[in-house]
N, C-alpha and C. Protein backbone atom coordinates (compact mmCIF):
# COMPACT_ATOMS: atom_id res chain seq x y z
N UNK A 1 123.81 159.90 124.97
CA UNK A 1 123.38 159.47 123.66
C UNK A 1 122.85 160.68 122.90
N UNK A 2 123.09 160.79 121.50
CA UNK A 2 123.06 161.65 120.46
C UNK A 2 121.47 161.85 120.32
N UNK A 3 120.40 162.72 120.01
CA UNK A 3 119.55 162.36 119.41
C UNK A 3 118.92 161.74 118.41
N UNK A 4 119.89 161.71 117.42
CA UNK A 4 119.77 160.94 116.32
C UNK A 4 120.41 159.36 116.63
N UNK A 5 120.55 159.46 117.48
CA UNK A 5 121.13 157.69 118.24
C UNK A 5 120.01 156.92 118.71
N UNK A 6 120.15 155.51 118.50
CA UNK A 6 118.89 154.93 119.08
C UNK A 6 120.20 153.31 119.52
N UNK A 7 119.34 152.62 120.80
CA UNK A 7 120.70 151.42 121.18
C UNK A 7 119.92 150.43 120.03
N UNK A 8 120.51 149.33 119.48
CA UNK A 8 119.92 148.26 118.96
C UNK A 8 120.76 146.95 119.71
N UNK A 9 119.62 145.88 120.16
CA UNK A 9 120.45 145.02 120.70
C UNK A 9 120.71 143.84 119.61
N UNK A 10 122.01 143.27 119.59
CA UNK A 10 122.20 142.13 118.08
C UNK A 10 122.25 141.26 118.60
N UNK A 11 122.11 139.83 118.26
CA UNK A 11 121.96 138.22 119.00
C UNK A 11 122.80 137.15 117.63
N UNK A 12 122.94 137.51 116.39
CA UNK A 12 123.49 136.43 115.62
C UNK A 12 124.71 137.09 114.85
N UNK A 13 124.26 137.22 113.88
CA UNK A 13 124.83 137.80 112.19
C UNK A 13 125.93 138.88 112.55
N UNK A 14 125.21 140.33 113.13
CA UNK A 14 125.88 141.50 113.31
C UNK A 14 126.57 141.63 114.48
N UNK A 15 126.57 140.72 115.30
CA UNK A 15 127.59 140.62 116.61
C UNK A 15 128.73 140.65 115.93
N UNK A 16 130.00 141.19 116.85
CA UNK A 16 131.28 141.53 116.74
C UNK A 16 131.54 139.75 115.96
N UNK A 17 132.75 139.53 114.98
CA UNK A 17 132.77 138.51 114.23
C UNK A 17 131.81 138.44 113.39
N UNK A 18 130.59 138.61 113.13
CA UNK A 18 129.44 137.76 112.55
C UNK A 18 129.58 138.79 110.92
N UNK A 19 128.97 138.19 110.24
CA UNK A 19 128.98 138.98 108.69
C UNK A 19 128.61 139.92 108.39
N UNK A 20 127.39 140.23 109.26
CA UNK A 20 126.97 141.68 108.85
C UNK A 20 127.16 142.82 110.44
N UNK A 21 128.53 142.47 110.92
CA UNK A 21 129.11 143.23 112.08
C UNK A 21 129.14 144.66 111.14
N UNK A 22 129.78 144.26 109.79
CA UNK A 22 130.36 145.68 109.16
C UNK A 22 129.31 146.43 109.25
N UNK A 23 128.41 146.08 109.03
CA UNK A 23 127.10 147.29 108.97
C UNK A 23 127.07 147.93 110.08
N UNK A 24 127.41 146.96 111.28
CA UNK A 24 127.99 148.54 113.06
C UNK A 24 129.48 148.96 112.79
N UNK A 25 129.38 149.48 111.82
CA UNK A 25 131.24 149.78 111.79
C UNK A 25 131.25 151.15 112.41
N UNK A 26 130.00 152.40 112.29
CA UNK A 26 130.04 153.21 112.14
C UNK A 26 129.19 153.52 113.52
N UNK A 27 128.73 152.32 114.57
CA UNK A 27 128.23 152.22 115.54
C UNK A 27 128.91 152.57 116.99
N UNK A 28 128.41 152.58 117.74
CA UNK A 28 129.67 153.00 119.09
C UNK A 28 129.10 151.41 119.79
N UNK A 29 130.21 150.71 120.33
CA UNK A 29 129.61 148.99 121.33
C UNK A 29 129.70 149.63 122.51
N UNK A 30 128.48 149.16 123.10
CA UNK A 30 128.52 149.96 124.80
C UNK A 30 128.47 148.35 125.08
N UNK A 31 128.67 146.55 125.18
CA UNK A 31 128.99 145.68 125.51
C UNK A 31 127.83 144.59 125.54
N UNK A 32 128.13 143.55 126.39
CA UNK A 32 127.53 142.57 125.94
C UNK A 32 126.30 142.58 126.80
N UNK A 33 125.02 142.01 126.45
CA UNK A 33 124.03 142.59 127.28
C UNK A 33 123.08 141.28 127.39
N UNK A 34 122.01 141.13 127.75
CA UNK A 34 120.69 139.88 127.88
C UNK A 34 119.88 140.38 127.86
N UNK A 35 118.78 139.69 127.22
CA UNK A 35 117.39 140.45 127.34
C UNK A 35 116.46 139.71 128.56
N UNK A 36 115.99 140.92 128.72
CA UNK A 36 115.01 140.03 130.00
C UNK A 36 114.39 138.47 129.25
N UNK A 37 114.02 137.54 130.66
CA UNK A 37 113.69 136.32 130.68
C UNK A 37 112.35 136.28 129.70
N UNK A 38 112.11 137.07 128.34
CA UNK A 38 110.51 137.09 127.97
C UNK A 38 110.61 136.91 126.09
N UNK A 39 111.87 136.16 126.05
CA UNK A 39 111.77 135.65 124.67
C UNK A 39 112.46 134.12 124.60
N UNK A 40 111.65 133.50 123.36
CA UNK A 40 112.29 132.39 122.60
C UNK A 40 113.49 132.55 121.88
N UNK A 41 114.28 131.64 121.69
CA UNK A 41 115.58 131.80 120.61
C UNK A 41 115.26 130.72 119.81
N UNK A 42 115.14 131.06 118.21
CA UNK A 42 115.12 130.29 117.04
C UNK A 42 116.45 130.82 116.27
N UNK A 43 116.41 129.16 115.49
CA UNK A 43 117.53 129.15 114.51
C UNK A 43 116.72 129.16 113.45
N UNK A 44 116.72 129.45 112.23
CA UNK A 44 116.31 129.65 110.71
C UNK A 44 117.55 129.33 109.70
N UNK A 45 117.23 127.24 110.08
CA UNK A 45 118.32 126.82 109.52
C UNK A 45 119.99 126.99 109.52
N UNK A 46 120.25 127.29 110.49
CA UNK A 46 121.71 127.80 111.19
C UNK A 46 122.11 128.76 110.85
N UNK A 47 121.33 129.97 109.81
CA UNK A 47 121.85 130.92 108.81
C UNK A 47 121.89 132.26 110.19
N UNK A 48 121.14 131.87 110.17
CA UNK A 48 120.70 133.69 111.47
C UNK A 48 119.56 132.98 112.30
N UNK A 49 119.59 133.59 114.13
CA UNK A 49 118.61 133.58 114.74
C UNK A 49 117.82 134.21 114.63
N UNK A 50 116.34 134.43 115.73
CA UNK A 50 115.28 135.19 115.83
C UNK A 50 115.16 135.16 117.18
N UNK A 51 114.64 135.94 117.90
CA UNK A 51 113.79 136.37 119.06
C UNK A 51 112.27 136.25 118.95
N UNK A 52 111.90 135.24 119.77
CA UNK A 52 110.32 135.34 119.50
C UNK A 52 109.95 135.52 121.14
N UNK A 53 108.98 136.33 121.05
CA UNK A 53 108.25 136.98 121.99
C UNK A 53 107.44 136.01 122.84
N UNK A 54 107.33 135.88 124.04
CA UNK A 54 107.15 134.98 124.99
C UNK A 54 107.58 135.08 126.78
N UNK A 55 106.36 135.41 126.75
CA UNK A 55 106.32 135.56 127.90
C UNK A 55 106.84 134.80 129.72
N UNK A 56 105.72 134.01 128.98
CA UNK A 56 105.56 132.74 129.75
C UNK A 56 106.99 131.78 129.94
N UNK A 57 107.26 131.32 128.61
CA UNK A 57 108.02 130.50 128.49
C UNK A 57 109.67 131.00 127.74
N UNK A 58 109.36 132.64 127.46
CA UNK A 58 110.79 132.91 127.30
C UNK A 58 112.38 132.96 128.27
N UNK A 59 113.27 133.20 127.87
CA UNK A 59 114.62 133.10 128.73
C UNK A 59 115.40 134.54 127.97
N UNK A 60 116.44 134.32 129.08
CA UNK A 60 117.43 135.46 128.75
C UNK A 60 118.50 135.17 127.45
N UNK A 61 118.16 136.12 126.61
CA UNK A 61 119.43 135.55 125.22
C UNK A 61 120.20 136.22 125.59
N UNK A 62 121.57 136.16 125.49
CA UNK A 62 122.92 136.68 125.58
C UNK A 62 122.65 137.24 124.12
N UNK A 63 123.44 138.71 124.04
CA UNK A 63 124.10 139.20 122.82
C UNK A 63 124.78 140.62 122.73
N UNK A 64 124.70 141.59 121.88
CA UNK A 64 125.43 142.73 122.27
C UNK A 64 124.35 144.37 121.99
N UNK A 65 125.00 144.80 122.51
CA UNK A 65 124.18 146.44 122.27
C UNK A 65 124.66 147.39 122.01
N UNK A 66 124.57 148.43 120.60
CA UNK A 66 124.98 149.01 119.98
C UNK A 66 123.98 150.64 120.42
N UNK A 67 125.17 151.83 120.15
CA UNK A 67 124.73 152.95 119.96
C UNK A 67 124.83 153.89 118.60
N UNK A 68 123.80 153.40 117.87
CA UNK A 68 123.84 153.23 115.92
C UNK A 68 122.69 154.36 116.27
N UNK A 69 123.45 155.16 114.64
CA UNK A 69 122.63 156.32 114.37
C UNK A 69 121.60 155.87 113.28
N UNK A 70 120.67 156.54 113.25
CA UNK A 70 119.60 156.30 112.19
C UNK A 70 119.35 155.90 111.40
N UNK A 71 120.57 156.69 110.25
CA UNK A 71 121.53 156.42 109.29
C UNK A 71 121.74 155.11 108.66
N UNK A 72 122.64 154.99 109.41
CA UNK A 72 123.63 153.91 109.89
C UNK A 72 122.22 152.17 110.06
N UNK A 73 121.52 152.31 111.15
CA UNK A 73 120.05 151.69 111.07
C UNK A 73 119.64 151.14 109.26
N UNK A 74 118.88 152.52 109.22
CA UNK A 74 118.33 152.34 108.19
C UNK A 74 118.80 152.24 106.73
N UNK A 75 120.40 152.51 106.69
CA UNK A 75 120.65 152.46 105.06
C UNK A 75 121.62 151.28 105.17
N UNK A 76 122.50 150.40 106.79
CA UNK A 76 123.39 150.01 106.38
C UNK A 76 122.97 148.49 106.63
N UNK A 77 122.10 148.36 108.36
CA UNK A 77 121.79 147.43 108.78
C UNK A 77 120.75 146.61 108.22
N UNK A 78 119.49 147.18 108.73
CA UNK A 78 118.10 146.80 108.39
C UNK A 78 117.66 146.68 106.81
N UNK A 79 118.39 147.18 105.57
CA UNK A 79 118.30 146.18 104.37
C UNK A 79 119.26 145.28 104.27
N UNK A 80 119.83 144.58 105.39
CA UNK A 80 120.65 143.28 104.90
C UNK A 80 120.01 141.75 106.14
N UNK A 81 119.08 142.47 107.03
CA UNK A 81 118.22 141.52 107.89
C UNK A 81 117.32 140.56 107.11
N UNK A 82 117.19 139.26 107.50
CA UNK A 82 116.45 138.66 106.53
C UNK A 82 114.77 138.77 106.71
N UNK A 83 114.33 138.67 105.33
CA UNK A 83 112.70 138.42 105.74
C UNK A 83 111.85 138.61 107.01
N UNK A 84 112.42 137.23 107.12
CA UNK A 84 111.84 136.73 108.19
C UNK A 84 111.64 137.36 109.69
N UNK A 85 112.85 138.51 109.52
CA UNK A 85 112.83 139.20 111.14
C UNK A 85 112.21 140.79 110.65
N UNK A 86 111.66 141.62 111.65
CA UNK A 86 111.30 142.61 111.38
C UNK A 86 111.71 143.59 113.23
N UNK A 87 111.89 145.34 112.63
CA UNK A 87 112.79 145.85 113.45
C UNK A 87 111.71 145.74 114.66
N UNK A 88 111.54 145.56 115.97
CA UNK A 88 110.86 146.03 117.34
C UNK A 88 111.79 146.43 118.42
N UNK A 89 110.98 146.88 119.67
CA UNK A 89 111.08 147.23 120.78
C UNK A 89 111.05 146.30 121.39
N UNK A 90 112.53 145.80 122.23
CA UNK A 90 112.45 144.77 123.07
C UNK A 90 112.89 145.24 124.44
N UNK A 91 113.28 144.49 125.79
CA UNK A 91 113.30 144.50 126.97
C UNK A 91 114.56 144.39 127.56
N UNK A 92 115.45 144.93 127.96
CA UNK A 92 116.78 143.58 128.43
C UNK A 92 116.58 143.77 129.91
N UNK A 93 117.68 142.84 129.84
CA UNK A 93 117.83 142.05 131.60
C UNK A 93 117.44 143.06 132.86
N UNK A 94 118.08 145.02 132.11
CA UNK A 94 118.58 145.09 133.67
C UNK A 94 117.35 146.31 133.14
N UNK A 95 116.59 146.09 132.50
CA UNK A 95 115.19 146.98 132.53
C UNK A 95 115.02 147.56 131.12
N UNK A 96 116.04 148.38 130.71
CA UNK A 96 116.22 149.46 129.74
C UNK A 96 115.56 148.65 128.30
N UNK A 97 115.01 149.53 127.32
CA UNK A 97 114.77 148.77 126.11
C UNK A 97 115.63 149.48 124.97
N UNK A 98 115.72 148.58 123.96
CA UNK A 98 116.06 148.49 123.11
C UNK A 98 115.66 148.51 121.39
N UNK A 99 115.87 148.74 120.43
CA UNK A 99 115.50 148.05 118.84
C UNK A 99 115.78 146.66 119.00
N UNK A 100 115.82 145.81 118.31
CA UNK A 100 116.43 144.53 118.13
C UNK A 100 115.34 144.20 116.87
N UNK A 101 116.11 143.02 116.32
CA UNK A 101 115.21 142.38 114.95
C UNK A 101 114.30 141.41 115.84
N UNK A 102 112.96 141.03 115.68
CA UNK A 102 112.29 139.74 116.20
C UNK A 102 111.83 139.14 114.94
N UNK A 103 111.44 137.89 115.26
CA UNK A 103 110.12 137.06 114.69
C UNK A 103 109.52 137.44 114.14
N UNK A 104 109.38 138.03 112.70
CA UNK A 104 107.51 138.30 112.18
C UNK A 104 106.99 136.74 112.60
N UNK A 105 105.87 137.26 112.74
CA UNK A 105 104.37 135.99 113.82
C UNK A 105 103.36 136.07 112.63
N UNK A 106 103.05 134.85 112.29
CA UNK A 106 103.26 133.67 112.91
C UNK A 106 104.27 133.07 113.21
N UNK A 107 105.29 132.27 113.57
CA UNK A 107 106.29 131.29 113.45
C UNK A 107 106.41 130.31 114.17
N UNK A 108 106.27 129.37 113.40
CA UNK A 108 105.89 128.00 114.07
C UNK A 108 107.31 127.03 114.20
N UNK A 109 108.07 126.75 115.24
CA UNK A 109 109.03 125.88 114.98
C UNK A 109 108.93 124.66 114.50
N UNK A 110 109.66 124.23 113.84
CA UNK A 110 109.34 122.55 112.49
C UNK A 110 109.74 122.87 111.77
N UNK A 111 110.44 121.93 110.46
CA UNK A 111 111.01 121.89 109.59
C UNK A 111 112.59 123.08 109.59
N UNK A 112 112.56 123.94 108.88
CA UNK A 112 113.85 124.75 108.85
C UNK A 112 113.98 125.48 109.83
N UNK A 113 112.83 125.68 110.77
CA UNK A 113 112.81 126.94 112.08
C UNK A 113 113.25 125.72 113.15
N UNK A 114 114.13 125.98 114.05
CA UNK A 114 114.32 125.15 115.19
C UNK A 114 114.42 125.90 116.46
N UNK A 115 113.91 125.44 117.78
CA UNK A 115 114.26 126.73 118.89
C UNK A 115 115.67 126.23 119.29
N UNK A 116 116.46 127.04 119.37
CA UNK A 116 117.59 126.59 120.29
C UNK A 116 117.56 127.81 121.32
N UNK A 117 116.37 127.57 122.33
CA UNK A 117 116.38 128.28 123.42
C UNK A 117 117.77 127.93 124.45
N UNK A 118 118.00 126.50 124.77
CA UNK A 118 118.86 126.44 125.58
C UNK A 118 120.11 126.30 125.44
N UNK A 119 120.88 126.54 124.42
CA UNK A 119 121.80 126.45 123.60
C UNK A 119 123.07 127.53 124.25
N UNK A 120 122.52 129.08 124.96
CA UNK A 120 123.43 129.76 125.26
C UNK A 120 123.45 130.84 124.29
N UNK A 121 122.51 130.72 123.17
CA UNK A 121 123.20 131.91 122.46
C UNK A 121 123.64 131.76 121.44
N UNK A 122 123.66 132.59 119.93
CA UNK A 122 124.01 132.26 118.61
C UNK A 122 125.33 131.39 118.64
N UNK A 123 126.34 132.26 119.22
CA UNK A 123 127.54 131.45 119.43
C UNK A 123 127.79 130.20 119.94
N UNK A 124 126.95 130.14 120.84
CA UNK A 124 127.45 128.71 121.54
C UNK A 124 126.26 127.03 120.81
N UNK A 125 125.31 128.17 120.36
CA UNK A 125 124.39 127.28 119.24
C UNK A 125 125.54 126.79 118.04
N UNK A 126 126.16 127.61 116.90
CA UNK A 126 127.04 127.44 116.04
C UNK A 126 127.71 126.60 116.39
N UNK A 127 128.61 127.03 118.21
CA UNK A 127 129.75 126.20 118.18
C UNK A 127 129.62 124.23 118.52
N UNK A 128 127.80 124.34 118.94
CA UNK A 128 127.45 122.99 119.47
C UNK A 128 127.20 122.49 117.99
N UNK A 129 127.03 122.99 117.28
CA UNK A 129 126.02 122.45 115.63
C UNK A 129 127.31 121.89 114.62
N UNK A 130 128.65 123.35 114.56
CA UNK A 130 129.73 122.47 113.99
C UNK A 130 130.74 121.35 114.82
N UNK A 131 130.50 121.01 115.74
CA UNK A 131 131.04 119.84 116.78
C UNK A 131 130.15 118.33 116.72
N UNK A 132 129.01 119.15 115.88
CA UNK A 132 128.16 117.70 116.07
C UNK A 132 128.24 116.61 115.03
C-alpha cells in the first residue's frame, strides 16, 4: 500500500453496483470482507445503511474493502455520504482496521431508522424489502 493510500471498508451505496461505486472508480478492490462481530446494521429508510458501534450486541456485516487514495476519499467519496454517517476507524473480522462511514450517535432506531442487523447485509436487506 501507497502512502497516500488508506483501505476504506463500504457496506451499502458504494459497493460494486451501488450508486456511489463511481466515486471508487479510481480505487484498487482488494474483495469482499466482514467486520468483526462489534457493530449494529441500520437502514435509514432503505436509502443507505449505517454501522453502529456495539459491542455487546453487535454482528459481523458483510461488505467490501477498498485501497482509495486520499484524494479520491476526500474530494470524490466522503462529500456524497449522507448526514447522517460520519468517516471512523473500524475493526474487521480477521483483525486489521479500516475507514468506514458509521452512525453519528445518538441514533435511536424508530420511525425512519430500522436495524436490519439480521438481514445479511445491504444486499440481501434490499433484496428481502423489494420481494416483500
Amino acid at each position: 500500500m501507497h502512502d497516500d493510500t488508506v483501505t476504506m471498508f463500504v457496506n451499502g451505496q458504494a459497493m460494486g453496483g451501488g450508486e456511489l461505486n463511481d466515486a471508487l472508480a479510481g480505487a484498487r478492490f482488494l474483495g469482499p470482507v466482514r467486520t468483526a462481530p462489534r457493530y449494529r446494521f441500520l437502514s435509514f429508510d432503505d436509502r443507505f445503511p449505517g454501522l453502529l458501534p456495539d459491542e455487546e450486541a453487535g454482528w459481523s456485516v458483510p461488505g467490501e474493502i477498498y485501497q482509495v487514495s486520499y484524494r479520491d476519499l476526500r474530494e470524490r467519496l466522503l462529500p456524497r455520504e449522507p448526514a447522517e454517517l460520519e468517516l471512523s476507524a473500524i475493526l474487521l473480522e480477521d483483525g486489521r482496521g479500516s475507514l468506514s462511514m458509521v452512525c453519528r450517535q445518538p441514533v435511536v432506531p424508530g420511525g425512519r431508522v430500522r436495524e436490519i442487523t439480521a438481514a445479511g447485509g445491504w444486499r440481501a436487506h434490499l433484496a428481502e424489502t423489494a420481494g416483500a
